[in-house]
Protein backbone atom coordinates (compact mmCIF):
# COMPACT_ATOMS: atom_id res chain seq x y z
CA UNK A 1 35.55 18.16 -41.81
CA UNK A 2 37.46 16.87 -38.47
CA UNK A 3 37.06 18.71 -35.04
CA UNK A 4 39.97 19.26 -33.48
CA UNK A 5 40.18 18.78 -29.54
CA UNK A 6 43.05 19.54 -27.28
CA UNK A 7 43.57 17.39 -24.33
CA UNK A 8 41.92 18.19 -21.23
CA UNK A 9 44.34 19.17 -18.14
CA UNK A 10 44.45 16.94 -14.83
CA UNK A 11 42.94 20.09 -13.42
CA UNK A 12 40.12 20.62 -15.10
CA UNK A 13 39.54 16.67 -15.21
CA UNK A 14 39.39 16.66 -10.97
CA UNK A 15 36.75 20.11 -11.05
CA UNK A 16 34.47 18.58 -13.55
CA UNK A 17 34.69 14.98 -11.67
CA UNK A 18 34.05 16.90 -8.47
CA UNK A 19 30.93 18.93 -9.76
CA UNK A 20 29.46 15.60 -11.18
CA UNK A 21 29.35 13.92 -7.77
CA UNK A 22 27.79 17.15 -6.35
CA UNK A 23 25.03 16.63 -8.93
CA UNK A 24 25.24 12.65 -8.34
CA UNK A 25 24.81 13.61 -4.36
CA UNK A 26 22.22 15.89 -4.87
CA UNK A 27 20.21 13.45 -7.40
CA UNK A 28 20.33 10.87 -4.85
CA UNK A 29 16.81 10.12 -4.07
CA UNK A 30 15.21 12.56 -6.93
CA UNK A 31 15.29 14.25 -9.97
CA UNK A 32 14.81 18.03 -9.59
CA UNK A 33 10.79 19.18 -10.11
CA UNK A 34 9.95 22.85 -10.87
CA UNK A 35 7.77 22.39 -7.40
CA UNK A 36 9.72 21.87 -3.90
CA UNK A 37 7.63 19.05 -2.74
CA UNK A 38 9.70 18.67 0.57
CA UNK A 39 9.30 22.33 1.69
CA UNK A 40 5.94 22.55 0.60
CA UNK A 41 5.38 19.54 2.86
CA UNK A 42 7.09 21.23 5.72
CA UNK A 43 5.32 24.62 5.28
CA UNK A 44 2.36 22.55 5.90
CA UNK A 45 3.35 21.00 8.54
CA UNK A 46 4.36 24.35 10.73
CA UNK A 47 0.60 24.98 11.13
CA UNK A 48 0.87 21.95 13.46
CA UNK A 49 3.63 22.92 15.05
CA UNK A 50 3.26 22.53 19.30
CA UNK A 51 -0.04 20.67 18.31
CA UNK A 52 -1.28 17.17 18.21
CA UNK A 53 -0.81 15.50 14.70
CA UNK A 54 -2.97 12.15 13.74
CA UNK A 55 -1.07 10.28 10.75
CA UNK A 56 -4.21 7.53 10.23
CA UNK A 57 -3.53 4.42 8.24
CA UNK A 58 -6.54 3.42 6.16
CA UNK A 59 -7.73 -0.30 5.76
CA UNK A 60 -5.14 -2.97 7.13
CA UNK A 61 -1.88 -1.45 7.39
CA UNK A 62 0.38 -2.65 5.18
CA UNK A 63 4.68 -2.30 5.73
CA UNK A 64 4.93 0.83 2.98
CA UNK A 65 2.27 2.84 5.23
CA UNK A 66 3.12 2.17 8.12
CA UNK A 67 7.01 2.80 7.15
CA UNK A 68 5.46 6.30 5.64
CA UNK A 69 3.80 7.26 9.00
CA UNK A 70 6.77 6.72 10.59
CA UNK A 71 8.68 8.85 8.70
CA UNK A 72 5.91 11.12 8.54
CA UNK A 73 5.84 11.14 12.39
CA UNK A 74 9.92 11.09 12.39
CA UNK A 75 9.80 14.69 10.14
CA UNK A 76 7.11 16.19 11.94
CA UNK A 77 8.33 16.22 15.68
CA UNK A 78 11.89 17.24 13.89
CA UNK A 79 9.90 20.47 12.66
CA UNK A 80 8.69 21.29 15.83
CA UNK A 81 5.00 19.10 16.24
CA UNK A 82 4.38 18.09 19.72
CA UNK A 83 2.80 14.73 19.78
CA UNK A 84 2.22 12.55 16.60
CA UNK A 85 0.22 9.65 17.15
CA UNK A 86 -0.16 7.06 14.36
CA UNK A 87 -3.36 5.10 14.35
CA UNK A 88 -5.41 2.35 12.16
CA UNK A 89 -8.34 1.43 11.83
CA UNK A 90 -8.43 -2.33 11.38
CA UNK A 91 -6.24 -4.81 12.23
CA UNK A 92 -2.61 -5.89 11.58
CA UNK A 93 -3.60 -9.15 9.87
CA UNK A 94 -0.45 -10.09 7.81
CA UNK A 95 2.00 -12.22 9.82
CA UNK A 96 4.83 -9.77 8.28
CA UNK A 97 3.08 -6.41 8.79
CA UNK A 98 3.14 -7.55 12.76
CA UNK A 99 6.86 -8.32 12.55
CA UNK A 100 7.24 -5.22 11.50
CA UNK A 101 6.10 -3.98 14.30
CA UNK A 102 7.29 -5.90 16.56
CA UNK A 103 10.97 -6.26 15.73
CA UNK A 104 11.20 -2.16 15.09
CA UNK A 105 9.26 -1.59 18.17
CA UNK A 106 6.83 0.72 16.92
CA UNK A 107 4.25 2.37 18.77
CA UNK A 108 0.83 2.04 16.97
CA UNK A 109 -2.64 2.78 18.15
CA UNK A 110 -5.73 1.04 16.91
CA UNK A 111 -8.64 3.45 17.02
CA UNK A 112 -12.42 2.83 16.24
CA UNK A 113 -12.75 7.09 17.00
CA UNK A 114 -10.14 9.71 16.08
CA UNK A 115 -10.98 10.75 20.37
CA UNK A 116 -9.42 7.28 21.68
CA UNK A 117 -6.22 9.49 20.30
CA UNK A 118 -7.14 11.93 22.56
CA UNK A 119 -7.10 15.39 21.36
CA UNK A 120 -6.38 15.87 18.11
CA UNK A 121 -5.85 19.26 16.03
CA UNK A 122 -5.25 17.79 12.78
CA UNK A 123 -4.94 14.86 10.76
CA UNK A 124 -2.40 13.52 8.01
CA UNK A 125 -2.91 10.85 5.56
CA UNK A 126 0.07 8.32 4.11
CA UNK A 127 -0.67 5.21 1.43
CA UNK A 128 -4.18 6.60 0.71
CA UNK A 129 -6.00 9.66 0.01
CA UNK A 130 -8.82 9.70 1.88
CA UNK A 131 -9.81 9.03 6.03
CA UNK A 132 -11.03 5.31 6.81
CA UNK A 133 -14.68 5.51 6.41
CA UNK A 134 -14.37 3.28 9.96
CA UNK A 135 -12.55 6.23 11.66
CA UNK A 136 -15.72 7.74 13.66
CA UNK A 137 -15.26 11.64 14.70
CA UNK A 138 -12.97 12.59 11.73
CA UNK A 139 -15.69 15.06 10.34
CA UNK A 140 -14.66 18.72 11.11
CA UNK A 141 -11.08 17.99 11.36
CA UNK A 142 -8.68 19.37 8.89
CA UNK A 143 -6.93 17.13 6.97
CA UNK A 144 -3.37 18.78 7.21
CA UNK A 145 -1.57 16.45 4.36
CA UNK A 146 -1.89 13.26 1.98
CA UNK A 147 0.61 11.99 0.90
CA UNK A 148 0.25 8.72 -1.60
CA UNK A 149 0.99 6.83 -4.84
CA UNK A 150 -2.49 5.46 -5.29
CA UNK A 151 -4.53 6.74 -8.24
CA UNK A 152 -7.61 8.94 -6.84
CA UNK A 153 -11.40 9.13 -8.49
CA UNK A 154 -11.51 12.90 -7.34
CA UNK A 155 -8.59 15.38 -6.58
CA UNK A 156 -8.16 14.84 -2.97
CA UNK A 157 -8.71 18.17 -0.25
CA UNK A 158 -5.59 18.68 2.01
CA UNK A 159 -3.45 21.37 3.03
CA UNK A 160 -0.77 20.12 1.22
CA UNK A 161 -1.19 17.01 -1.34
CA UNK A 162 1.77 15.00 -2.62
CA UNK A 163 -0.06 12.45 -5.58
CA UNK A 164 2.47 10.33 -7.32
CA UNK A 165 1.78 7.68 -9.90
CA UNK A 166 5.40 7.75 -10.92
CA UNK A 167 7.08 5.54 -7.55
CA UNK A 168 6.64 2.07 -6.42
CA UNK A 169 5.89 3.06 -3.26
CA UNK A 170 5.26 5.76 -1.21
CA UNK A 171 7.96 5.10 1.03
CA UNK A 172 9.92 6.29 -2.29
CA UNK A 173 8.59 9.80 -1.36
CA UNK A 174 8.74 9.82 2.07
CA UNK A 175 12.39 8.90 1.50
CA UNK A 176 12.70 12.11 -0.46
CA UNK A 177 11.55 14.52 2.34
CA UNK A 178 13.68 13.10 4.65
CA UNK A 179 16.74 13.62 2.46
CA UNK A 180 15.32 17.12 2.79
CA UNK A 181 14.21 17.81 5.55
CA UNK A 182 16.10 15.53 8.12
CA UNK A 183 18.69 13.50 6.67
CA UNK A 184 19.38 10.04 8.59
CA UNK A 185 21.55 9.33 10.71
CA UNK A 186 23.32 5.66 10.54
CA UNK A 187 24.62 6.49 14.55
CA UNK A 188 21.23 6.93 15.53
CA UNK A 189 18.87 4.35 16.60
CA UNK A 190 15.82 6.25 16.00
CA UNK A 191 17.09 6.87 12.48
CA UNK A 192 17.73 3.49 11.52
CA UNK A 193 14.75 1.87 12.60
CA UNK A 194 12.67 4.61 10.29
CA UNK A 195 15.74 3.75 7.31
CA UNK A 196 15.14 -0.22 7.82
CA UNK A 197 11.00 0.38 7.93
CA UNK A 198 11.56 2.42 4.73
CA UNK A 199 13.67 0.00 2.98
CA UNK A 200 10.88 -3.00 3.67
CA UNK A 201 8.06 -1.00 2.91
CA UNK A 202 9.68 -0.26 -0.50
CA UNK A 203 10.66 -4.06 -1.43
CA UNK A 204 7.49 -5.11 -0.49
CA UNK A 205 5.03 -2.83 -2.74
CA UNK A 206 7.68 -3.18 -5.68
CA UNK A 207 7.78 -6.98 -5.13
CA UNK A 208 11.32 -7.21 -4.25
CA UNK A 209 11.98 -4.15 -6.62
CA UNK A 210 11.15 -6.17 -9.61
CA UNK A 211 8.59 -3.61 -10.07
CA UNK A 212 10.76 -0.55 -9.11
CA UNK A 213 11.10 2.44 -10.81
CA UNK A 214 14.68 4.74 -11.20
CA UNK A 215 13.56 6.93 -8.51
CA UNK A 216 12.76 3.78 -5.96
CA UNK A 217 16.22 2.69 -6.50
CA UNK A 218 17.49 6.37 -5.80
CA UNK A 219 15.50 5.66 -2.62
CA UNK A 220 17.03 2.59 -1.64
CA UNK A 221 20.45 3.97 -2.30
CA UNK A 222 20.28 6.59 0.11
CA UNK A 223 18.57 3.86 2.63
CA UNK A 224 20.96 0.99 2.16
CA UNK A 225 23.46 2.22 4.25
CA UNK A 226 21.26 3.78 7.52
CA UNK A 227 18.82 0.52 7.54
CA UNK A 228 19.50 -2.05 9.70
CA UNK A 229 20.50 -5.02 7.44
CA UNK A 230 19.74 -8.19 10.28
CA UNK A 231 16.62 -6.92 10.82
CA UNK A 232 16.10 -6.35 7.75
CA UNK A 233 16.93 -9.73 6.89
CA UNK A 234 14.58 -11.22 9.57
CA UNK A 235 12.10 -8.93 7.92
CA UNK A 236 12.16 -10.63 4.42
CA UNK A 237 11.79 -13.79 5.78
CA UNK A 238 8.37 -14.31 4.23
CA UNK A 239 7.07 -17.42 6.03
CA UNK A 240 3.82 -18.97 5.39
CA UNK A 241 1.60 -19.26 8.21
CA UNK A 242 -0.69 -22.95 7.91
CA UNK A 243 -3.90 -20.65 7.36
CA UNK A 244 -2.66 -19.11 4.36
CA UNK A 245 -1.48 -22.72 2.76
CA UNK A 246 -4.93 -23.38 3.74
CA UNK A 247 -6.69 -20.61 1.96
CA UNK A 248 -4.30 -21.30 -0.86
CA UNK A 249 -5.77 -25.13 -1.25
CA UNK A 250 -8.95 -23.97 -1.35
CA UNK A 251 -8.32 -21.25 -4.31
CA UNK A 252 -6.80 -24.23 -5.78
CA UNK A 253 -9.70 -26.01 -5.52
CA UNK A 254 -12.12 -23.74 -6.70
CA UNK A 255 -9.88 -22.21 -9.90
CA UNK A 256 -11.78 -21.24 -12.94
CA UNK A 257 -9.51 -20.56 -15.69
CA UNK A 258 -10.79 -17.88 -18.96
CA UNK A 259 -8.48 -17.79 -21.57
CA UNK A 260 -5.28 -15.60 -19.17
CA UNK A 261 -7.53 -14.75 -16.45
CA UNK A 262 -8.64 -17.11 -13.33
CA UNK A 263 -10.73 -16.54 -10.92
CA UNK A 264 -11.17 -18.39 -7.08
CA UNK A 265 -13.40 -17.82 -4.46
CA UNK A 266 -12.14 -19.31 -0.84
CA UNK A 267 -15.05 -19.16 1.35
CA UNK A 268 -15.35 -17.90 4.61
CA UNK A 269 -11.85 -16.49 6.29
CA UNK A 270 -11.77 -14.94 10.20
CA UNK A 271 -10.77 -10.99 9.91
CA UNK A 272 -7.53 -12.12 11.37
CA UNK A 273 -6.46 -13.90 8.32
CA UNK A 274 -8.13 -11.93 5.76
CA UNK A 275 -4.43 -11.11 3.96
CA UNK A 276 -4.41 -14.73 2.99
CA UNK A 277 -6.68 -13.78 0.20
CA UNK A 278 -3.76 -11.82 -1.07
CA UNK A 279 -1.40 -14.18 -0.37
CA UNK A 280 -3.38 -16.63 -2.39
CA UNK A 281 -4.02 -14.37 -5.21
CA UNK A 282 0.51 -13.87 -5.60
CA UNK A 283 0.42 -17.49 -5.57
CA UNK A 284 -2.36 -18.23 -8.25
CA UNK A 285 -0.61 -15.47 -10.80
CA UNK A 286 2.23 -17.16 -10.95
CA UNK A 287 0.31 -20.02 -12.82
CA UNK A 288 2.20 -19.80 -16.52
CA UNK A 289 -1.25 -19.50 -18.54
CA UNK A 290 -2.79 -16.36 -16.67
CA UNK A 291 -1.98 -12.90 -16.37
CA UNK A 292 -4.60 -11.72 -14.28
CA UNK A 293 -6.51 -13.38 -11.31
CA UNK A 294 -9.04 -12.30 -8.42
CA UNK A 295 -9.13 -14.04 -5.40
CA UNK A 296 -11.85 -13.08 -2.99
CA UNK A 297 -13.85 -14.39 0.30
CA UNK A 298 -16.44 -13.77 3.01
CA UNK A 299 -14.28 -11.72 5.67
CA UNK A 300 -15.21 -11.80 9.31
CA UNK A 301 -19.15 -12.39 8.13
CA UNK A 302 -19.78 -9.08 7.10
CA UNK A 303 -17.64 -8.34 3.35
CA UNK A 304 -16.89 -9.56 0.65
CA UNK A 305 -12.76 -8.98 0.04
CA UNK A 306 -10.73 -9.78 -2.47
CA UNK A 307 -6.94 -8.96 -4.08
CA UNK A 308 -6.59 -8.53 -8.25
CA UNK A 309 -3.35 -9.55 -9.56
CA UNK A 310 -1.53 -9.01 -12.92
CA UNK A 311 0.90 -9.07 -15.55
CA UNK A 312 -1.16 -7.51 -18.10
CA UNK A 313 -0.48 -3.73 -19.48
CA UNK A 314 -3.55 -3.57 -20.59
CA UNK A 315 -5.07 -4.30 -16.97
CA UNK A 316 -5.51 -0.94 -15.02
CA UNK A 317 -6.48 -2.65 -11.83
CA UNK A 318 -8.18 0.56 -10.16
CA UNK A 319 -10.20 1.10 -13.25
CA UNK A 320 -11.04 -2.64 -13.76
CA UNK A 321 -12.18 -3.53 -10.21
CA UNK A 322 -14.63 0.21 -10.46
CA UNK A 323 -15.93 -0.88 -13.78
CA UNK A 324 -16.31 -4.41 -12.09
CA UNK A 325 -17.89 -3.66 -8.91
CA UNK A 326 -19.18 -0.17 -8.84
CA UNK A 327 -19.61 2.57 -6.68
CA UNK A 328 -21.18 3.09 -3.61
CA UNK A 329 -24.03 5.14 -2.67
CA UNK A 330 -21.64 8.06 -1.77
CA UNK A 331 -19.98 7.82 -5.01
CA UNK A 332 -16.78 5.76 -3.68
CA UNK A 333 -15.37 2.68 -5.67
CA UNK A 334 -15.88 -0.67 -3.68
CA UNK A 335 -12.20 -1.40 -5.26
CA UNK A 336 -9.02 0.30 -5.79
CA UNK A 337 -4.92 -0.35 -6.87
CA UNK A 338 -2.25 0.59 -8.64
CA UNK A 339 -0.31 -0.94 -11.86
CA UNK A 340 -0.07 -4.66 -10.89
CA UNK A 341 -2.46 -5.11 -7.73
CA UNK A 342 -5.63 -4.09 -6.52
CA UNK A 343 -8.28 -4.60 -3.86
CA UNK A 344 -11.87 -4.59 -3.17
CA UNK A 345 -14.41 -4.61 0.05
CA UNK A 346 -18.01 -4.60 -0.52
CA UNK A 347 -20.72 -5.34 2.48
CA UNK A 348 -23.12 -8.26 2.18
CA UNK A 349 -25.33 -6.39 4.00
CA UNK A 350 -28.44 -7.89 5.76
CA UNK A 351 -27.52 -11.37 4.04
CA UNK A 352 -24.47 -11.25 6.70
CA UNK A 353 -26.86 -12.94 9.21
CA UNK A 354 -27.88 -15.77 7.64
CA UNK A 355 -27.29 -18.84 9.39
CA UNK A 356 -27.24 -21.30 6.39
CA UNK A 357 -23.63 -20.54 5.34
CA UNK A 358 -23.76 -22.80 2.67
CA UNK A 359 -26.32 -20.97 1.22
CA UNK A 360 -24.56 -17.48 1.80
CA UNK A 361 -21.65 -18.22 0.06
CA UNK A 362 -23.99 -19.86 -2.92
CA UNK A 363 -25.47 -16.46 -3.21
CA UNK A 364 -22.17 -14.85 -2.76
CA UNK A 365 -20.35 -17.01 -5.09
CA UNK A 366 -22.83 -16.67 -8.12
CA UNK A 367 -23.08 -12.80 -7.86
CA UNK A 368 -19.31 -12.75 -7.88
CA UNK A 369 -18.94 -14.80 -11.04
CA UNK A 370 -21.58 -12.83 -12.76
CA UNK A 371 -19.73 -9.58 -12.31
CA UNK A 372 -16.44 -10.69 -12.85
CA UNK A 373 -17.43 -13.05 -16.42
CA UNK A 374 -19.48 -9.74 -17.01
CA UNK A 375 -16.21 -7.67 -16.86
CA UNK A 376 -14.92 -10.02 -19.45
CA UNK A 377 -17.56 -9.54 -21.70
CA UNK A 378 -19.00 -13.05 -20.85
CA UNK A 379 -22.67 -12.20 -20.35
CA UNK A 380 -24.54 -14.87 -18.60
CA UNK A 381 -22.26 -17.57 -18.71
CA UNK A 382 -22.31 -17.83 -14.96
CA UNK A 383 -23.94 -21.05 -14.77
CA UNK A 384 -21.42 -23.01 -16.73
CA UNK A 385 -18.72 -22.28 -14.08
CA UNK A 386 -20.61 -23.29 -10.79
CA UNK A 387 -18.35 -25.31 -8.59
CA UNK A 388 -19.45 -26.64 -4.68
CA UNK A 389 -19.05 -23.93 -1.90
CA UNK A 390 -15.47 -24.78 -0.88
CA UNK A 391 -14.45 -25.80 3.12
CA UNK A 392 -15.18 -23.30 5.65
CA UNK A 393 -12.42 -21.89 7.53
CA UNK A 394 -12.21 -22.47 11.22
């Protein structure tokens, strides 16, 4: 049996055309969720309203949190906040990360003690879900809202908690809330510097949006035509500074290779240049035979750092660096990521003031390769993999 249609009139045609792009313009950066994340997030924020607002970074800022505390900042003293300060911990150590800064003109604070903000009435979390543990006086303070994309051991405790495992980045969210909450301006300077912050911070944790999900390019949609697109184009040029081609040479050097995963260890690197471990760790993943690789080093004397990289499904790299590494003794993993990179940070402790460096990094180097061939089910095969301590950096 046939259906039989008639043929549609002109008018009806232009109403259902003009009701789709409603729905296209109101899908822009999001699906609908039976939860209004963006007014939820604002609710929140009126308890801070005529107050002072922290938004602390935690670790080394990278360009999607600090383009999320701006934001963050950008929303709040729209909705009536009356100072927002945005502060980290340690420093800006990536070349590009202080770029970004510098070419958007952004107004940062480095704090060792939430009082060098001065006084503060409440404190807001972006890229993470928990305060630095290097942030002194945070105790007592409530933690007003976290927003993140980062998988967390334990539900984290905020006012108002936005947990997403389902963007590449968390500018992707932030982007959301603004569409929201206050929608960008292309005319406005102010606007387009948080747009262009937004749009880097979201290429550069979905690797150039090769990792991107639908909802990060709904994001960049609604960014692409706010941002600014020369500095955005000075942004993305992602030079290599000599100390990271050094650092590089010496994962090189030192590359052990198990079946797809490789592991390097790059001796001693100043905290100023502690990113090159990262930067070392996208270069040695690219090697055709490997899907997964750590990179780590002796940072600044006093931890052991290192970036996880991967290809592999099957590698969870939160879960893999815990099950790796541990906790510590207040129940926190030494490591943490998300689908394709991760990190880790674990004192040396007492050993940090040895002056035989050699003999540091020996020690430092074996108990490294014993947990990581451990993780890979290689029990005791440490000593078949010992290489020299490589150069130390200057």
């Amino acid at each position: 049996m046939f259906a039989i249609h008639s043929t549609p009139s002109r008018e009806w045609v232009h109403n259902s055309r003009v009701q789709m792009n409603d729905q296209v313009r109101r899908l822009q950066v999001a699906a609908p969720s039976p939860v209004d994340k963006p007014r939820a997030f604002a609710d929140a924020l009126s308890a801070a309203k005529g107050k002072h607002l922290l938004v602390a970074l935690r670790g080394h800022p990278d360009p999607d949190g600090i383009a999320s505390a701006l934001a963050q900042a950008h929303i709040a003293l729209r909705l009536g906040v009356a100072k927002v300060t945005i502060g980290y911990s340690h420093e800006l150590s990536h070349r590009e990360n202080r770029a970004l800064v510098k070419l958007l003109n952004l107004d940062l604070k480095k704090l060792k003690s939430v009082k060098d903000a001065g006084q503060v009435d409440y404190i807001a979390l972006v890229d993470s879900h928990d305060v630095d543990p290097d942030l002194a006086d945070a105790e007592g303070l409530e933690v007003l809202t976290i927003v993140d994309h980062h998988r967390a051991n334990a539900p984290p405790k905020a006012r108002f908690v936005d947990l997403r495992h389902d963007v590449g980045a968390t500018a992707t969210i932030f982007t959301e809330y603004l569409s929201e909450l206050a929608p960008l301006d292309a005319d406005q300077e102010d606007d387009r510097r948080v747009a262009t912050a937004l749009m880097h911070g979201l290429a550069t944790d979905t690797d150039d949006f090769s990792l991107g999900r639908s909802v990060d390019f709904r994001a960049s949609a609604y960014l692409a035509d706010i941002a600014d697109r020369d500095l955005l184009s000075d942004l993305s040029r992602r030079l290599i500074a000599p100390s990271a081609m050094d650092t590089i040479a010496r994962a090189l050097a030192t590359l052990v290779v198990r079946r797809n995963f490789a592991m390097a260890g790059v001796g001693f690197v100043p905290d100023s240049d502690r990113d090159t471990i990262a930067q070392a760790a996208d270069f040695l993943v690219r090697r055709e035979d490997i899907d997964t690789v750590i990179c780590y080093g002796v940072v600044g004397e006093r931890h052991i750092e290192g970036s996880l990289r991967t290809h592999s499904a099957s590698v969870d790299p939160g879960a893999w660096l815990e099950s790796a590494f541990g906790m510590d003794d207040r129940g926190r993993a030494y490591g943490g990521g998300r689908r394709d990179k991760g990190g880790f940070r674990i004192p040396i402790g007492f050993l940090g003031r040895s002056t035989d460096r050699a003999q540091l990094w020996t020690l430092v180097e074996n108990a490294m390769r014993q947990a990581l061939l451990r993780q890979l089910g290689e029990e005791g095969g440490s000593a078949t993999v010992a290489v020299p301590p490589p150069p130390t950096a200057t």
